[in-house]
C-alpha atoms as a PDB file:
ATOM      1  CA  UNK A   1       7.385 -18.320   0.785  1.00  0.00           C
ATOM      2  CA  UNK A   2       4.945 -15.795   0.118  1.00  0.00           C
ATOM      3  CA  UNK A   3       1.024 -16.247  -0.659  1.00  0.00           C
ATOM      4  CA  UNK A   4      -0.038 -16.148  -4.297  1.00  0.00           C
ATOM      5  CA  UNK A   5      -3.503 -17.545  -4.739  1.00  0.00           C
ATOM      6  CA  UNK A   6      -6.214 -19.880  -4.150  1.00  0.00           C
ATOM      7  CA  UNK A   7      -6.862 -22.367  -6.527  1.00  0.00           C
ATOM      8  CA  UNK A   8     -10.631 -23.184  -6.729  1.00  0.00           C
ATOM      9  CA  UNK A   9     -12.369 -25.579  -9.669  1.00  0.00           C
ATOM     10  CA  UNK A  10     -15.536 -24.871 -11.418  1.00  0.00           C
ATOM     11  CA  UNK A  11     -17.033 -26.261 -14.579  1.00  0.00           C
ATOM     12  CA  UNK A  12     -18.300 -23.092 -15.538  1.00  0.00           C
ATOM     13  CA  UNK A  13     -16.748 -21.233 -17.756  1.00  0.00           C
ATOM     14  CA  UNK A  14     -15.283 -17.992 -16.233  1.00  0.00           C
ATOM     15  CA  UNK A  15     -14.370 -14.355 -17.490  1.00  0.00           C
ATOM     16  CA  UNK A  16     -10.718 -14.231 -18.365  1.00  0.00           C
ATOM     17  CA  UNK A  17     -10.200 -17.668 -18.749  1.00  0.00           C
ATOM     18  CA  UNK A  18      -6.591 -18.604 -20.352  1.00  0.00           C
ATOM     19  CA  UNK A  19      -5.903 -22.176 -21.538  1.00  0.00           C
ATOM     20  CA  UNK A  20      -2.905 -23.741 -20.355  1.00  0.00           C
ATOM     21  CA  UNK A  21      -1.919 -26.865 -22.782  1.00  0.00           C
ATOM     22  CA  UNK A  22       0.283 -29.103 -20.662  1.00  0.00           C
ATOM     23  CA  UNK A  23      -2.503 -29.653 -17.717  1.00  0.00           C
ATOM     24  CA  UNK A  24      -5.756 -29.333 -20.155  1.00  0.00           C
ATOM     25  CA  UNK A  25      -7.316 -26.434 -18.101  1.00  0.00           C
ATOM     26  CA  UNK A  26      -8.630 -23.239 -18.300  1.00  0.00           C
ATOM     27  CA  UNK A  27      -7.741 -20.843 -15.285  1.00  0.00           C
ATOM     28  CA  UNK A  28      -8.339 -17.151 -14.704  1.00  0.00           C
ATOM     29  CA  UNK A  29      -5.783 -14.951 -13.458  1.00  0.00           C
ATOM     30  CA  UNK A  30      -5.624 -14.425  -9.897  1.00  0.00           C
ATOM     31  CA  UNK A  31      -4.106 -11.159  -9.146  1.00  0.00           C
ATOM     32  CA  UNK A  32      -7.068  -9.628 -10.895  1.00  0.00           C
ATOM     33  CA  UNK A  33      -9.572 -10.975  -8.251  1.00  0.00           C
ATOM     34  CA  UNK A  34      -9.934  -9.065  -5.414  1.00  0.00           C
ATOM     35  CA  UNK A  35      -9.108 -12.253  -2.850  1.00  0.00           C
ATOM     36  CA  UNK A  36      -6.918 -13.759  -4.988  1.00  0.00           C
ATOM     37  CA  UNK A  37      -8.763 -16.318  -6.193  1.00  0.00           C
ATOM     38  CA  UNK A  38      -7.894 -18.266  -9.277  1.00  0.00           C
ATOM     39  CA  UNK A  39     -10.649 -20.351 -10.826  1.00  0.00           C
ATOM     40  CA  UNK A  40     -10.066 -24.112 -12.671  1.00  0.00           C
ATOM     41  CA  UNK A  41     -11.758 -25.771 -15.205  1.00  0.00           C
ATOM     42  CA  UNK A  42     -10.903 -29.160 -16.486  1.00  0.00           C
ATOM     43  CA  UNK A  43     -11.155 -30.478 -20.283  1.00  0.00           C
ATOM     44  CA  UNK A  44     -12.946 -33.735 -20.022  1.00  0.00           C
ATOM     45  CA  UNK A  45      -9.569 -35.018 -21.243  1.00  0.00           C
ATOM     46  CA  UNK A  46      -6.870 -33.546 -18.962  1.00  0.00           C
ATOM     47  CA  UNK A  47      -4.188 -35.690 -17.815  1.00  0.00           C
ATOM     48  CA  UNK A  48      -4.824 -34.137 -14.516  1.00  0.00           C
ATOM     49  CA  UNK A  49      -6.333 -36.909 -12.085  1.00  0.00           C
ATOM     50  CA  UNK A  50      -6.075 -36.688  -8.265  1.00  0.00           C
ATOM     51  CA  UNK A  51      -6.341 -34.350  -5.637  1.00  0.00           C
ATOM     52  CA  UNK A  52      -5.072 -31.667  -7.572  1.00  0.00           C
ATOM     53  CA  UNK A  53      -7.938 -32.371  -9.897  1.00  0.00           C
ATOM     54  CA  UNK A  54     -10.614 -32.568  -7.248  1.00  0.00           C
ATOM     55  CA  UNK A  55      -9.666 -30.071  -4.229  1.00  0.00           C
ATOM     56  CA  UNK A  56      -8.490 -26.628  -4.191  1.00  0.00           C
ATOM     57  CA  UNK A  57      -5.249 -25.774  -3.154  1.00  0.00           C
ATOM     58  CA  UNK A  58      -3.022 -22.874  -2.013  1.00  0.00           C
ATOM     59  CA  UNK A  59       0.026 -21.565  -3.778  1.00  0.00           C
ATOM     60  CA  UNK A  60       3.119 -20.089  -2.708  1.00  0.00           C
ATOM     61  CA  UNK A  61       5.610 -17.902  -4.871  1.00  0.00           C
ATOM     62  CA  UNK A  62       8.854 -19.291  -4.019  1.00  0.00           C
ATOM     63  CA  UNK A  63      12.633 -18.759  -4.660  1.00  0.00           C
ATOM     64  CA  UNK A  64      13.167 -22.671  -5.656  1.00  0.00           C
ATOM     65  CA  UNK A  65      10.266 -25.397  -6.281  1.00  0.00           C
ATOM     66  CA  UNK A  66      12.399 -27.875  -5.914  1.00  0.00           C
ATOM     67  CA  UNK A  67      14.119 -26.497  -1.874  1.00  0.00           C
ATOM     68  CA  UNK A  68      10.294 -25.656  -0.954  1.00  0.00           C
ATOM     69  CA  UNK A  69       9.006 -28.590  -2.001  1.00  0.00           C
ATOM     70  CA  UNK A  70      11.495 -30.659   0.246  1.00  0.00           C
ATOM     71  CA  UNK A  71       9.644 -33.455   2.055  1.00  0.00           C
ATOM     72  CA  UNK A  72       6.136 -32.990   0.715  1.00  0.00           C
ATOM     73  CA  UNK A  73       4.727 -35.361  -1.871  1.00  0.00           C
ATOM     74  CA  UNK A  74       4.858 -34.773  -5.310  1.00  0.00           C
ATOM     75  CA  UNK A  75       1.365 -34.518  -7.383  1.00  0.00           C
ATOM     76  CA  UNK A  76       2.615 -32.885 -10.612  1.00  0.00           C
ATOM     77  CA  UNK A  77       6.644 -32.808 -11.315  1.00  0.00           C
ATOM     78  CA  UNK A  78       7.275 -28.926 -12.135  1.00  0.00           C
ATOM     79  CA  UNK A  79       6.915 -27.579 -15.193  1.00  0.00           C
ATOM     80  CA  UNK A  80       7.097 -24.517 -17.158  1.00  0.00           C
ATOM     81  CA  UNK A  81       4.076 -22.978 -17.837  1.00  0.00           C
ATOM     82  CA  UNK A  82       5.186 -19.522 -19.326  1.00  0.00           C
ATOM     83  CA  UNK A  83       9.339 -18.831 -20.274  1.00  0.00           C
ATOM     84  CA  UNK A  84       9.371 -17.111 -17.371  1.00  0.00           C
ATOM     85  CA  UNK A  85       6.940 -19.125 -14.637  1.00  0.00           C
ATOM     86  CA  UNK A  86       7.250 -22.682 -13.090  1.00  0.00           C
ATOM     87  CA  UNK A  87       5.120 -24.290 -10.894  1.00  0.00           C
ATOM     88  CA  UNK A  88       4.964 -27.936  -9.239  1.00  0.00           C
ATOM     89  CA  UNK A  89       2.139 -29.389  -6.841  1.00  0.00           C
ATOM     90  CA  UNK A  90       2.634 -31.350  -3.881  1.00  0.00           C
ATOM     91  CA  UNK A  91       0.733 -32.223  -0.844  1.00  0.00           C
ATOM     92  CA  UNK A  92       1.286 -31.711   2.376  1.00  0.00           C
ATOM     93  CA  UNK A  93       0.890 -34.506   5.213  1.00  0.00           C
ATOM     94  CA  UNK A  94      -2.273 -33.439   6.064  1.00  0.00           C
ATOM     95  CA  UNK A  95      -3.584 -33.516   2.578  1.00  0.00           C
ATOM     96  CA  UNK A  96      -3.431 -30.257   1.514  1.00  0.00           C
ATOM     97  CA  UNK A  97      -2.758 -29.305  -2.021  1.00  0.00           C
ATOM     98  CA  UNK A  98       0.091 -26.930  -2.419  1.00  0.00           C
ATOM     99  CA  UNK A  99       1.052 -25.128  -5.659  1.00  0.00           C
ATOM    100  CA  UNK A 100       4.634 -24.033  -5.294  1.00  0.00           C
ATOM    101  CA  UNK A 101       5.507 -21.188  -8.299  1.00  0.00           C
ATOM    102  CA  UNK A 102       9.173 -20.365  -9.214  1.00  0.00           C
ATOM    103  CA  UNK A 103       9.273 -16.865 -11.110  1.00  0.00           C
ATOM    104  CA  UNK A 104       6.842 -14.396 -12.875  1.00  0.00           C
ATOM    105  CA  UNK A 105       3.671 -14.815 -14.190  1.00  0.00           C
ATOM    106  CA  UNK A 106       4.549 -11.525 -16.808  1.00  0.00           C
ATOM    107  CA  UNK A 107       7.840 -11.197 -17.822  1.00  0.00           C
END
């Protein structure tokens, strides 16, 4: 596993911002902030409920989701976000919000 980002929600809007359709968010791209940050903002009507909805999480760039993710619990079943980028979020016993990522961001 190696770091990727933080994941951090706002409901203001942010510069950069990039809608993702599945989850019903806006996020900004996190290997343009200097600390890797990558901000989230909900539409009132995204499916996402939860703790990946209401606490930030951390996110790995991994070979497989599905091997990483081994023995934590599932909060959103991985999905393709991009033709070339997958990601999944789990938790990990103590309650931390993981976002495991499978691939490339930019082709």
């Amino acid at each position: 596993m190696k770091f990727s980002h933080i994941g951090l929600i706002t409901d203001t809007p942010q510069p950069g911002e990039t809608w993702v359709e599945k989850t019903r968010v806006w996020t900004t791209d996190h290997t343009k902030h200097p600390f890797h940050v990558e901000w989230i903002r909900f539409a009132p009507d995204s499916p996402v409920t939860g703790p990946v909805r209401d606490r930030p999480h951390i996110a790995y760039q991994v070979d497989s989701i599905e091997a990483s993710g081994k023995g934590l619990r599932v909060l959103l079943e991985p999905w393709s976000v991009t033709g070339t980028l997958r990601v999944g979020f789990y938790e990990y016993a103590d309650g931390t919000v993981v976002e495991l990522a499978e691939g490339s961001r930019h082709p």
